[in-house]
C-alpha atoms as a PDB file:
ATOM      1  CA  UNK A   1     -58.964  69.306  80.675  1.00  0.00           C
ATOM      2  CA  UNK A   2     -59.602  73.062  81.276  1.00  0.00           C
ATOM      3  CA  UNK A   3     -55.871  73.587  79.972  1.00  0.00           C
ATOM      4  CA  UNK A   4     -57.093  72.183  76.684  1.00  0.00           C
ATOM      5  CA  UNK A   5     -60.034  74.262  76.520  1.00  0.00           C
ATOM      6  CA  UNK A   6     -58.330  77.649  77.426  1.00  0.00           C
ATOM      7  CA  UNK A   7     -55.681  76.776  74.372  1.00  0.00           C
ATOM      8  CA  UNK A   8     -58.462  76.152  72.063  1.00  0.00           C
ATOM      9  CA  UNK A   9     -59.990  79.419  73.082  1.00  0.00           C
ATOM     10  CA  UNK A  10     -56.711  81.323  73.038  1.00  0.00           C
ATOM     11  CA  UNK A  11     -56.316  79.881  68.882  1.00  0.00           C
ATOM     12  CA  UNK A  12     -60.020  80.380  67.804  1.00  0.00           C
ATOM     13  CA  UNK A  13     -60.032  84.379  68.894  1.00  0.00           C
ATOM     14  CA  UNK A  14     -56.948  85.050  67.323  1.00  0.00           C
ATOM     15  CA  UNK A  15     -57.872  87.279  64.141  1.00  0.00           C
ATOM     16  CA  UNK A  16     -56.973  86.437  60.432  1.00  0.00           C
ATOM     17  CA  UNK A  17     -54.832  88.950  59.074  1.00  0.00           C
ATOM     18  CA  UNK A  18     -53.993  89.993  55.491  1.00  0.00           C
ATOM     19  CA  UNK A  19     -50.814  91.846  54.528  1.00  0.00           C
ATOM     20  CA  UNK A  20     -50.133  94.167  51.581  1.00  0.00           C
ATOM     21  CA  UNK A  21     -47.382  91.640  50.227  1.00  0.00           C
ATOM     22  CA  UNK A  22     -50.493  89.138  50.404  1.00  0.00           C
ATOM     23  CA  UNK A  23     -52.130  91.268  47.823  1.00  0.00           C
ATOM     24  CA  UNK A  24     -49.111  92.304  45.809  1.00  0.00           C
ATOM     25  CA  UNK A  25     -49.358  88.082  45.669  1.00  0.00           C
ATOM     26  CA  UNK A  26     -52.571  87.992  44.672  1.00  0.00           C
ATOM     27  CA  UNK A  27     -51.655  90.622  41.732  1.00  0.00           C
ATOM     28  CA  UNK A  28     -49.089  88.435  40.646  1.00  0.00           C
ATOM     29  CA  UNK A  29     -51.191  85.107  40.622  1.00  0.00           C
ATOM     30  CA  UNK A  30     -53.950  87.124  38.590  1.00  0.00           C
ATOM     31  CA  UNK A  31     -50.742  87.980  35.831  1.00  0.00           C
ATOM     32  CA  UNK A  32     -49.903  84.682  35.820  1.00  0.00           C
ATOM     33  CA  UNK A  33     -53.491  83.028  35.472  1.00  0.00           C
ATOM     34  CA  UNK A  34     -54.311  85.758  32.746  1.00  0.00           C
ATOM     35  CA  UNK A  35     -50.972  85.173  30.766  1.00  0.00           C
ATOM     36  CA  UNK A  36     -51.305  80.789  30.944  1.00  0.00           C
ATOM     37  CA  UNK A  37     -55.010  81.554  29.869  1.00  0.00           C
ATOM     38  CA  UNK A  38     -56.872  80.715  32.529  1.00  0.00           C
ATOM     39  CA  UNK A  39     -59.673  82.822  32.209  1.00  0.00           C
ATOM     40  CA  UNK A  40     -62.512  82.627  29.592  1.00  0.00           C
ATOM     41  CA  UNK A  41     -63.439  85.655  27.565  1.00  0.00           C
ATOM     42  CA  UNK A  42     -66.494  86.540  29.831  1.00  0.00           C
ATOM     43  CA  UNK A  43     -64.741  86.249  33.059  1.00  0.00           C
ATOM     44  CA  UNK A  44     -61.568  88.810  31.598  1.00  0.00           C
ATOM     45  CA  UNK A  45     -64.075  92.185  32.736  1.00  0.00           C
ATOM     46  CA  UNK A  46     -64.359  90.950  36.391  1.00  0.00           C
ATOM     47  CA  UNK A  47     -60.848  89.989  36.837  1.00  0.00           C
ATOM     48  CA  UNK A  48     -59.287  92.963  35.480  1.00  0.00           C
ATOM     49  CA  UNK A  49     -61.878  94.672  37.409  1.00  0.00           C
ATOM     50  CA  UNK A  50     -60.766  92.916  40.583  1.00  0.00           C
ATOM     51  CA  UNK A  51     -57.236  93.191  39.889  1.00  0.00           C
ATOM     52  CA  UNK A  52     -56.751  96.784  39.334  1.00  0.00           C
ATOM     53  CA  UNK A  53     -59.123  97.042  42.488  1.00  0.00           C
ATOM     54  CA  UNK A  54     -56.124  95.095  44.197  1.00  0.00           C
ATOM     55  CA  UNK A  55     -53.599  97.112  42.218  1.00  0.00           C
ATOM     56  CA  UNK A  56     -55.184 100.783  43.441  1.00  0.00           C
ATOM     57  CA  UNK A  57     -55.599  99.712  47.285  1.00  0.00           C
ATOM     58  CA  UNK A  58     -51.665  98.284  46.998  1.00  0.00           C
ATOM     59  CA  UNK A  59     -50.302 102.364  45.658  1.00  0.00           C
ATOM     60  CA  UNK A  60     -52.502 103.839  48.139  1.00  0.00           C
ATOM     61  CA  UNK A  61     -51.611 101.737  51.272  1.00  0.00           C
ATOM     62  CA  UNK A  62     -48.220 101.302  50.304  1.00  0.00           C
ATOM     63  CA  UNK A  63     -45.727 102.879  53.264  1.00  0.00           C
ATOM     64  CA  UNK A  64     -44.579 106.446  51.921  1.00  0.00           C
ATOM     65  CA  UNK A  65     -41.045 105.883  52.830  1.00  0.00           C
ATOM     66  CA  UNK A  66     -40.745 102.650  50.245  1.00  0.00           C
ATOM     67  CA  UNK A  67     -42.314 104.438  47.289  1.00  0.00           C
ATOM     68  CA  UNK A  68     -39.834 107.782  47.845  1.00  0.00           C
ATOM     69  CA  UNK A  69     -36.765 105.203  48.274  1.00  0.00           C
ATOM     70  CA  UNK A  70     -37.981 103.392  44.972  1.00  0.00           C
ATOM     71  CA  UNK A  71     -38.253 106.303  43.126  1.00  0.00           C
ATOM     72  CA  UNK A  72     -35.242 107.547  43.982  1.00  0.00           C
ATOM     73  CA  UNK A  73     -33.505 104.147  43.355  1.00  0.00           C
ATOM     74  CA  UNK A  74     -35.126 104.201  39.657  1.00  0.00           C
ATOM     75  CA  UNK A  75     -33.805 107.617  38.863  1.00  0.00           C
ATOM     76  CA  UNK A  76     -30.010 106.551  40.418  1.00  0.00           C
ATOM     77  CA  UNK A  77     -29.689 103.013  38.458  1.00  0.00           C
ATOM     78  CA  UNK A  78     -32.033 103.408  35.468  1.00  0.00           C
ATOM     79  CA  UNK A  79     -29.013 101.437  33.456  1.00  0.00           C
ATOM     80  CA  UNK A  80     -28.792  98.943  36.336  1.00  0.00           C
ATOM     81  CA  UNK A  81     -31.111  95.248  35.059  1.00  0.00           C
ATOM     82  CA  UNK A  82     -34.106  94.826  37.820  1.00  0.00           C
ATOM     83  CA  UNK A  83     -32.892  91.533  39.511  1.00  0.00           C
ATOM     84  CA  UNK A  84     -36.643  90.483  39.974  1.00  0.00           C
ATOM     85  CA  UNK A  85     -37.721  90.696  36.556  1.00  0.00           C
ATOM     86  CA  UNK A  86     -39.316  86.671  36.190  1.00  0.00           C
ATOM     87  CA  UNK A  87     -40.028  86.966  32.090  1.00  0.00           C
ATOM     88  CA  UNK A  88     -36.530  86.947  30.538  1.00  0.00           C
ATOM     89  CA  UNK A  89     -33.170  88.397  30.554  1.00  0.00           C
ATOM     90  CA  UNK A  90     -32.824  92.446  31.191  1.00  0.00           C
ATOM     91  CA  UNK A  91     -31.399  94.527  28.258  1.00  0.00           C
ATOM     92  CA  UNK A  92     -27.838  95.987  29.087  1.00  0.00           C
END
């Protein structure tokens, strides 16, 4: 019985954690919600309020290394179709 109750104390301290791709995932559902209309007119200020919120802590806590690669990766294949586009087809 005490080996049940150390296992239950081990699980309840461990500490929730939040990622940045969890909030580049909550950026996306907010695009989503916004573009299938989920949101009434008066709720539109505090959700693009939250979102670019979201949006600002993403650029500044995003690792250095990633955004330098990126940008270097835009310049280099600027012809190139982004494979992760979800809306439609890339021009080429």
């Amino acid at each position: 019985m005490s080996n049940n109750t150390e296992n239950n104390t081990a699980e309840s301290s461990t500490v929730p954690e939040i990622t940045l791709k969890d909030f580049s995932n909550i950026l996306q559902i907010i695009d989503v919600a916004s573009r299938r209309g989920a949101f009434e007119g008066k709720e539109l200020s505090s959700v693009g309020s939250l979102r670019d919120r979201v949006e600002a802590f993403l650029v500044y806590h995003a690792p250095k290394q990633e955004q330098a690669n990126a940008s270097e990766g835009d310049t280099a294949n600027q012809e190139d179709p982004q494979p992760d586009l979800v809306d439609g087809p890339a021009d080429q």
